[in-house]
Protein backbone atom coordinates (compact mmCIF):
# COMPACT_ATOMS: atom_id res chain seq x y z
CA UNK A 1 174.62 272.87 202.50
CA UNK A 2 172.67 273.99 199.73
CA UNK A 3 170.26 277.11 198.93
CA UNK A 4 166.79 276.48 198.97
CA UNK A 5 163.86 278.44 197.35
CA UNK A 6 162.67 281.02 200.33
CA UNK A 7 160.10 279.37 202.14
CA UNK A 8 158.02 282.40 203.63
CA UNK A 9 155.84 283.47 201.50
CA UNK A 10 155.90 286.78 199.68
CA UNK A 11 157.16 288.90 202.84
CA UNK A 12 160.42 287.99 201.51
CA UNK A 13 163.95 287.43 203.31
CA UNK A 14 164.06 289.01 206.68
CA UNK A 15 166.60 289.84 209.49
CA UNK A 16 166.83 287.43 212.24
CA UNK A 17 164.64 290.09 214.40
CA UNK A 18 161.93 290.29 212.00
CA UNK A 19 161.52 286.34 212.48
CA UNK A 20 161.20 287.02 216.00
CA UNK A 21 165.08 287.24 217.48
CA UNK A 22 164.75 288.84 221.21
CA UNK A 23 167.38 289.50 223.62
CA UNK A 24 167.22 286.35 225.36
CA UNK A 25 167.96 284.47 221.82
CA UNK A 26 171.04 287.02 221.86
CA UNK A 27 172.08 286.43 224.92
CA UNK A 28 172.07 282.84 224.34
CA UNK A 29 174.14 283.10 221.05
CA UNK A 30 176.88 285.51 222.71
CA UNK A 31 179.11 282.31 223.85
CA UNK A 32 179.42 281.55 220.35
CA UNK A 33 182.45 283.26 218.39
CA UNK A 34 183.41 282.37 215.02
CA UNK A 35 181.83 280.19 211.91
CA UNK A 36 178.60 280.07 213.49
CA UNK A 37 175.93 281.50 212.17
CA UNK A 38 172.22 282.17 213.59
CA UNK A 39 169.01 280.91 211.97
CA UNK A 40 165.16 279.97 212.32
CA UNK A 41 163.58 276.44 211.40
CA UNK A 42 161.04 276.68 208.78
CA UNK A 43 160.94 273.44 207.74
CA UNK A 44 161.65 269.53 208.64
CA UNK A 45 162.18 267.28 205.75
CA UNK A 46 163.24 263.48 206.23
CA UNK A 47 166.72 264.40 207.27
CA UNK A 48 167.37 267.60 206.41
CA UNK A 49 165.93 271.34 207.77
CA UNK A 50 165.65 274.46 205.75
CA UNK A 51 166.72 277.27 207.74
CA UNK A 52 166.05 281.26 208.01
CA UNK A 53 169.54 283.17 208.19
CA UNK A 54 169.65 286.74 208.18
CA UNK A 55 168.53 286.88 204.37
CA UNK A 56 168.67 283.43 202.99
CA UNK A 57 167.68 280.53 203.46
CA UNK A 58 169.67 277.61 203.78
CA UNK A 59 168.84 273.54 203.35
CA UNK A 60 171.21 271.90 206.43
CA UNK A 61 171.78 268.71 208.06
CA UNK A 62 172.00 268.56 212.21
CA UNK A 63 174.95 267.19 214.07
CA UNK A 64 175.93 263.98 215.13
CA UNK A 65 176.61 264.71 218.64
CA UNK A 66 172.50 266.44 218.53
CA UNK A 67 171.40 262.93 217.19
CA UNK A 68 173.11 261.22 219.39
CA UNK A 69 171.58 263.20 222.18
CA UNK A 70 167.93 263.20 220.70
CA UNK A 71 168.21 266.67 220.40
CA UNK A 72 166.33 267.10 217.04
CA UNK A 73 165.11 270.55 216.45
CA UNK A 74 161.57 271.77 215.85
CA UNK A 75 159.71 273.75 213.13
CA UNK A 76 160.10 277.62 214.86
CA UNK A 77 163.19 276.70 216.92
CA UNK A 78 166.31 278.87 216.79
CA UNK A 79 169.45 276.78 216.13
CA UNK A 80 173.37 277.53 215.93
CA UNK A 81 174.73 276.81 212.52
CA UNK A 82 178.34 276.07 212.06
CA UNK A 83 178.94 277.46 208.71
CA UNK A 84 182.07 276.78 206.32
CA UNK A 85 181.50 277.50 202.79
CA UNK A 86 185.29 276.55 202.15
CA UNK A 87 184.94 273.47 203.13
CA UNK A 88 181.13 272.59 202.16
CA UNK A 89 180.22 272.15 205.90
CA UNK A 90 176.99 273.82 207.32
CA UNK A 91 174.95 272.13 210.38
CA UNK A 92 173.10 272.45 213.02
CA UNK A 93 174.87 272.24 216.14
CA UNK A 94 172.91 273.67 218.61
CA UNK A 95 169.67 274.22 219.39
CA UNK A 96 168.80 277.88 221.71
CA UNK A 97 166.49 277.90 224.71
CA UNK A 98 163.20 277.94 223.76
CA UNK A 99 160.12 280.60 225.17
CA UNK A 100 157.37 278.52 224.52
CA UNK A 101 156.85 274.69 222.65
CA UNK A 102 153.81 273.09 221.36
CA UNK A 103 153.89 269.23 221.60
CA UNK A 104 151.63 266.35 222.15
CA UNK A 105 151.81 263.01 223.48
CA UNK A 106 153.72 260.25 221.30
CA UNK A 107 152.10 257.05 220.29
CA UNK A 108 153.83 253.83 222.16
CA UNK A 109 154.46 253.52 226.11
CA UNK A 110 157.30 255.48 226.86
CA UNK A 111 155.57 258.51 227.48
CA UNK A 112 157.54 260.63 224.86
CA UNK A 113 156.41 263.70 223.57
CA UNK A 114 156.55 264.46 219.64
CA UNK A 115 157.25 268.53 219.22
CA UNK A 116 154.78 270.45 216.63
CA UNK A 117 156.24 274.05 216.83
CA UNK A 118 158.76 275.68 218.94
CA UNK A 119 159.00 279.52 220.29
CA UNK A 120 155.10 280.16 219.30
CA UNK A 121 153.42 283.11 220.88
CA UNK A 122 149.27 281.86 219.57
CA UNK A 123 147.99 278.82 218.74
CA UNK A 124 145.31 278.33 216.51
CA UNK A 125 142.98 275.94 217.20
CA UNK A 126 141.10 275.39 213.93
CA UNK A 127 137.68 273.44 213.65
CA UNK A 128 135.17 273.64 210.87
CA UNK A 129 131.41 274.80 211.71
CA UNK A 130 130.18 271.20 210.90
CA UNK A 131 130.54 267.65 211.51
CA UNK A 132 134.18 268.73 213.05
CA UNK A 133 132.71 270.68 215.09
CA UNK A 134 133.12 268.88 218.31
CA UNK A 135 133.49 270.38 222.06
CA UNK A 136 135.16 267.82 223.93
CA UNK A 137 137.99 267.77 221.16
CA UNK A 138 138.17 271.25 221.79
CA UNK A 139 138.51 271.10 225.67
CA UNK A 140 141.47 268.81 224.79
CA UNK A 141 142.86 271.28 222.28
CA UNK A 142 142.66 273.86 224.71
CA UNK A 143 144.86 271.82 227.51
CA UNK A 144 147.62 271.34 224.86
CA UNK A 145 147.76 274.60 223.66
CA UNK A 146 147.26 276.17 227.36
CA UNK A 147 150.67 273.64 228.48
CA UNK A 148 152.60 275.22 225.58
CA UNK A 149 152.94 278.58 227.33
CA UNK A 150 151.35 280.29 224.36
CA UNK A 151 147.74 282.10 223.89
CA UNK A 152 145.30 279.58 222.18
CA UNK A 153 142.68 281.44 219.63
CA UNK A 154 139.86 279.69 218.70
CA UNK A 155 139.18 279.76 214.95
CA UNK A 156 135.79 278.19 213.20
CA UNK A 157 136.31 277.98 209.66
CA UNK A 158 133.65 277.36 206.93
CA UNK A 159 130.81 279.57 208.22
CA UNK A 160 129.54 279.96 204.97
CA UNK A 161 128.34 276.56 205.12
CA UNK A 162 126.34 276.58 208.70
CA UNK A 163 122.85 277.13 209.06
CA UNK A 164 123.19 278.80 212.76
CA UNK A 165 126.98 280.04 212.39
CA UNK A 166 126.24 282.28 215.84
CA UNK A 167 125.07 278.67 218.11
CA UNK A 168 128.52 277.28 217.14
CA UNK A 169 130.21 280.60 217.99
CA UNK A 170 128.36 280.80 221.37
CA UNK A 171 128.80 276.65 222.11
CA UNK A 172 132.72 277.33 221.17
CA UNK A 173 132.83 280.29 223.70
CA UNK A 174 131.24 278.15 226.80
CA UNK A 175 134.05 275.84 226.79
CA UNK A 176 136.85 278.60 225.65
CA UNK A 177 135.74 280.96 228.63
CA UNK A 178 138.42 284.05 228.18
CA UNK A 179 140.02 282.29 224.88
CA UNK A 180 138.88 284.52 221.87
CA UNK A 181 136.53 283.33 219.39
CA UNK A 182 136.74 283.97 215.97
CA UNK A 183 133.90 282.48 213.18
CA UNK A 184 135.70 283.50 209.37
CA UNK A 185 135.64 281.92 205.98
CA UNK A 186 138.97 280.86 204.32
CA UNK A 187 137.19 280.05 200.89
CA UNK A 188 135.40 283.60 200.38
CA UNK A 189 137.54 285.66 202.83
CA UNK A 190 134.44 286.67 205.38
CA UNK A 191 136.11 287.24 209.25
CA UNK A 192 139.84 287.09 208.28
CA UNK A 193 140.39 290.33 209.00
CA UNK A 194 139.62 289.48 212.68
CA UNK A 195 143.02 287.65 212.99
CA UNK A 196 145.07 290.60 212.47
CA UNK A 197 144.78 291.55 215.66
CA UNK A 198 146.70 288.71 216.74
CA UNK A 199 149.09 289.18 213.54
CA UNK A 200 151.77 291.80 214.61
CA UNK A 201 155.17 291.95 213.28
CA UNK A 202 157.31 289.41 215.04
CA UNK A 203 154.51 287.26 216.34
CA UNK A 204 154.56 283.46 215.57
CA UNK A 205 151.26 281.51 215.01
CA UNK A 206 150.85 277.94 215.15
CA UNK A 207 148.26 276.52 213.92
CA UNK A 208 146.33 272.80 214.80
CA UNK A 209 143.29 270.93 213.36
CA UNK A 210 141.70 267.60 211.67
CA UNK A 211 142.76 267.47 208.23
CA UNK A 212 139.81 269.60 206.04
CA UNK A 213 139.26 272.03 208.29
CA UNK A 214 140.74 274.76 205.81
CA UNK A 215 144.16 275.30 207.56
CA UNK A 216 145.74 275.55 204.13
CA UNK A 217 143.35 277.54 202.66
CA UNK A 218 143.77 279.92 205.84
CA UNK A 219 146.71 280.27 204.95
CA UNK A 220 146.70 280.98 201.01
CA UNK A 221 144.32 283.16 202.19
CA UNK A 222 146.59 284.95 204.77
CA UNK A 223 149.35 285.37 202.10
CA UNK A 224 147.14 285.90 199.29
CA UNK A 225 148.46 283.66 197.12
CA UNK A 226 148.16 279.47 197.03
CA UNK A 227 151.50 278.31 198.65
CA UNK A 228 149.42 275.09 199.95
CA UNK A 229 147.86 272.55 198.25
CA UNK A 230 144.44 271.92 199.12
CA UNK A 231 140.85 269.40 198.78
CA UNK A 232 137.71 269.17 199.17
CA UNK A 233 136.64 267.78 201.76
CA UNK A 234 134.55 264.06 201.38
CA UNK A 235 130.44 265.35 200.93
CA UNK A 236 129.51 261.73 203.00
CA UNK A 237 131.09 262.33 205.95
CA UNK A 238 133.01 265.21 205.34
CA UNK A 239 135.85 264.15 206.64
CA UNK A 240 138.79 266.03 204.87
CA UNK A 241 141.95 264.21 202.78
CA UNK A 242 145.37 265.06 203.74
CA UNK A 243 147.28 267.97 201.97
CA UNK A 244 150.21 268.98 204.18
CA UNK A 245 152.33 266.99 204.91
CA UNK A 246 155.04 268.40 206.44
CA UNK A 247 154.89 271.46 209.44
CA UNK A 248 156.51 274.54 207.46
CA UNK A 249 156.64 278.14 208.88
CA UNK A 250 155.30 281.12 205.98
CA UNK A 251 156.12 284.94 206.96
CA UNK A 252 153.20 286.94 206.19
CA UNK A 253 153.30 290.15 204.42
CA UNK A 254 152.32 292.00 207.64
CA UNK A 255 155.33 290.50 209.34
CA UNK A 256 153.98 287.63 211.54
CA UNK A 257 154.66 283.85 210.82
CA UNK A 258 152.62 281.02 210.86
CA UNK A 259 153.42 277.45 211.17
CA UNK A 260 151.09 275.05 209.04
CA UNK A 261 151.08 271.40 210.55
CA UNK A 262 149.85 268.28 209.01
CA UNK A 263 146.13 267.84 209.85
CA UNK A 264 145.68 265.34 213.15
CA UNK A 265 142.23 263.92 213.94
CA UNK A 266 142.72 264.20 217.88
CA UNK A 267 145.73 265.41 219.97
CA UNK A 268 147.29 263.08 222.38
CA UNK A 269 147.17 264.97 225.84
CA UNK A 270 150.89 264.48 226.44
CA UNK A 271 152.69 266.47 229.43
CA UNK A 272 149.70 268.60 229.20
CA UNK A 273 148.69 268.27 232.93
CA UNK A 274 149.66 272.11 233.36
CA UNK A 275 146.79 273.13 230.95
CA UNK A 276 143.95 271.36 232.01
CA UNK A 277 143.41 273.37 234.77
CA UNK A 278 143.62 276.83 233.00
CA UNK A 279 141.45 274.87 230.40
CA UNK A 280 138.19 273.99 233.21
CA UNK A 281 138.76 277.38 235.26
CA UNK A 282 135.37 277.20 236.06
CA UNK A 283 136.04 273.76 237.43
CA UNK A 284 138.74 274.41 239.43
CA UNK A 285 137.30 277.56 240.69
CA UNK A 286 135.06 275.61 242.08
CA UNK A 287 136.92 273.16 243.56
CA UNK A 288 138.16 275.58 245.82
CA UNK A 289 135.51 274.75 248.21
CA UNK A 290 135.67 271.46 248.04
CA UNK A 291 136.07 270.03 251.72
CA UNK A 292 138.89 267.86 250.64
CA UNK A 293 141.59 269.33 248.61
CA UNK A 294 142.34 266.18 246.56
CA UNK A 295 139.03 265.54 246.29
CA UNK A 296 138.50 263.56 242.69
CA UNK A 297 134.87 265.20 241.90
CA UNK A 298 133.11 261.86 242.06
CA UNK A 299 131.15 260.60 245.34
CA UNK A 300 133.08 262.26 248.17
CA UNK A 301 131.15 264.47 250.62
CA UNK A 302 130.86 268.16 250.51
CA UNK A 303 132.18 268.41 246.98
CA UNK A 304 131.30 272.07 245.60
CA UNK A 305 131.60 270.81 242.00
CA UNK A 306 129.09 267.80 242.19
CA UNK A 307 127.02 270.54 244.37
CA UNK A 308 127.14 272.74 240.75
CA UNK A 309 126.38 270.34 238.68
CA UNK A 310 123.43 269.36 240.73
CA UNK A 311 122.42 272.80 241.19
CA UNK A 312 122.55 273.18 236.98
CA UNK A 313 125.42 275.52 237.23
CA UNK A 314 127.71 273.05 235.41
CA UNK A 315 126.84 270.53 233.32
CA UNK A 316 127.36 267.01 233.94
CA UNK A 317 129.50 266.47 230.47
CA UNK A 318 131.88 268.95 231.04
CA UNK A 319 133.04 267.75 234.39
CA UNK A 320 133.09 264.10 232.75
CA UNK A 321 135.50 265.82 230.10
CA UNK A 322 137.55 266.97 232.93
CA UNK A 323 137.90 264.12 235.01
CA UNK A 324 138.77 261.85 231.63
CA UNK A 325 141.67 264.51 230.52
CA UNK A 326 142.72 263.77 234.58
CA UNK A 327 143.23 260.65 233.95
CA UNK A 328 144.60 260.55 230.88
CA UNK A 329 146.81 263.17 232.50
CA UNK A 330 147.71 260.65 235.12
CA UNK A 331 148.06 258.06 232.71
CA UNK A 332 150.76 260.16 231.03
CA UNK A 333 153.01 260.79 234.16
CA UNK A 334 152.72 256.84 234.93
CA UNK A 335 154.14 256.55 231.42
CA UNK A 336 156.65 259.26 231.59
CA UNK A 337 157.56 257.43 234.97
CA UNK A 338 158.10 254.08 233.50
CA UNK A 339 160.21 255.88 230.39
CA UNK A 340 162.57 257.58 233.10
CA UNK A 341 163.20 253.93 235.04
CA UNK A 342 164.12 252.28 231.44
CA UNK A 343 166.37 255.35 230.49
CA UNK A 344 168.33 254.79 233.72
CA UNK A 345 168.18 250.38 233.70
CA UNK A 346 169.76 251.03 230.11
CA UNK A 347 172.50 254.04 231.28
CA UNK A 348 173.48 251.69 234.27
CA UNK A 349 173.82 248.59 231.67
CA UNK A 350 175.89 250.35 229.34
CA UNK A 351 178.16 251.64 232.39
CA UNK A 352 178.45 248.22 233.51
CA UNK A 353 179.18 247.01 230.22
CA UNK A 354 182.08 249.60 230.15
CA UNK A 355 183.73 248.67 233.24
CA UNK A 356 183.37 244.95 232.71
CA UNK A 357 185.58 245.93 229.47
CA UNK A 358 187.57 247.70 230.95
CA UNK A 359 188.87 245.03 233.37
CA UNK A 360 189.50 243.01 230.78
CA UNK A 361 191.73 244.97 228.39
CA UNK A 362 195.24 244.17 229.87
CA UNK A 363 196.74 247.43 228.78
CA UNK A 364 195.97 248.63 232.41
């Protein structure tokens, strides 16, 4: 165990219910008695995670029964510390139910999901009011955030720098439906004021983007201070250059937290099936009176959607965007499927293993 420098910004330490503690977290702690200790993730290094204890902040390795398990914890997740400072140990042994978790698919065919931010309450989606700027990655954005069980917010940074700021707003607000809007500027400070409403004390924000949209500089300009490094973006292509690179949770002087995470250029859909449909509402309002209830949207008869986009109600590249997340999404549970049949071949190899050695060893 060793002391870190307090990673939260200029709020300062806090009490475990000022980084968002509830009674369920309680509840979940109660069957613990003894050196253990409470704490928040704010950080994931290599090996290591700094954690939020009532006060302090602590830099702690997790258990070898939670590796063996896979059970690595996330940036925002509560955890169980066993803590004895008389005999230098301090780890994380457990990791407490979680209200809400942001991930997205993993590369590879297993179908694994890679974790971004645990316990979040709003996501952030943040684009930039240029070449970024891109609807269909924000329909998947959407989905992801939507399957996280937390609210997404739709933030378009830079602007300053658009010719027809309001077009973007009103494109962005087509596809978001009831998911709030917000145009600011990180670099000169224009609309930031429109995210405290979604900044109360307690409140965790996420937030997820391509790398130069201005999530650091959000959030310098959130804490009012430069805590993250940032760059220009490149003038050819503007396409921006790395600056985070690990997810790390700030508390904000007005008592909410936010989760930076490296930039990503598009989101793998993941287990996100849950979210396209709150994601394409108008979609699947419509498909209500479809004549078939599985009916795919494509070339089957008395199909209400196909009738809408015919009819000019819907356009014709925002049901395509649907029906490729619903495959993708498909995709995905074929994966998870095939991940679930090699988990159990390799449990039922190992047991096998076991009992072949066990008939061998004469001692019984």
């Amino acid at each position: 165990m060793s002391k870190t420098s307090y990673p939260c910004g200029p709020a300062g330490p806090a009490t475990l219910e000022e980084l968002g503690w509830d009674e369920n977290m309680d509840e979940a702690f109660s069957r613990y008695s003894g050196p253990y200790v409470a704490g928040r993730v704010a950080c994931q290094h290599k090996t290591v995670f700094d954690v939020l204890v009532t006060g302090d902040s602590l830099r702690v390795g997790v258990s070898g029964s939670l590796r063996r398990l896979g059970r690595l914890p996330a940036v925002g997740d509560f955890v169980v510390l066993l803590d004895q400072p008389e005999t230098g140990t301090s780890m994380i042994v457990d990791i407490l139910p979680r209200r809400s978790m942001l991930s997205r698919g993993a590369p590879g065919e297993g179908g694994d999901e890679q974790a971004m931010a645990a316990n979040v309450d709003i996501v952030f989606i943040v684009t930039a009011a240029g070449t970024d700027f891109n609807l269909r990655r924000l329909e998947r954005s959407l989905a992801v955030a939507y399957a996280s069980g937390a609210q997404p917010v739709v933030v378009i940074n830079t602007s300053d720098l658009s010719d027809d700021a309001a077009a973007i707003a009103a494109g962005a607000a087509e596809v978001a439906g009831t998911v709030p809007v917000v145009m600011v500027s990180a670099r000169d400070g224009s609309g930031i004021a429109a995210l405290d409403q979604f900044l109360g004390p307690g409140t965790t924000v996420v937030l997820v983007g391509s790398s130069g949209v201005g999530k650091s500089t959000l959030i310098n300009a959130l804490l009012n201070e430069t805590v993250q490094e940032t760059a220009d973006v490149r003038s050819r292509d503007e396409k921006g250059r790395h600056t985070t690179t690990v997810r790390q949770l700030f508390r904000l002087p007005c008592g909410a937290m936010i989760i930076d995470n490296p930039g990503i250029r598009e989101i793998q859909l993941g287990n996100a099936a849950a979210g396209i449909g709150e994601t394409f509402a108008d979609i699947t309002g419509l498909a209500q009176g479809c004549r078939y209830p599985d009916c795919r949207h494509e070339h089957e008869p008395g199909c209400a959607v196909r009738e809408a986009v015919e009819a000019g109600r819907l356009s014709e590249k925002r049901l395509a965007s649907y029906q490729r997340l619903m495959k993708e999404s498909d995709f995905q549970a074929e994966k998870n499927d095939i991940g679930l049949k090699r988990l159990e071949k390799k449990k039922y190899k190992w047991i096998g293993k076991a009992a072949k050695e066990f008939r061998k060893d004469k001692r019984y």
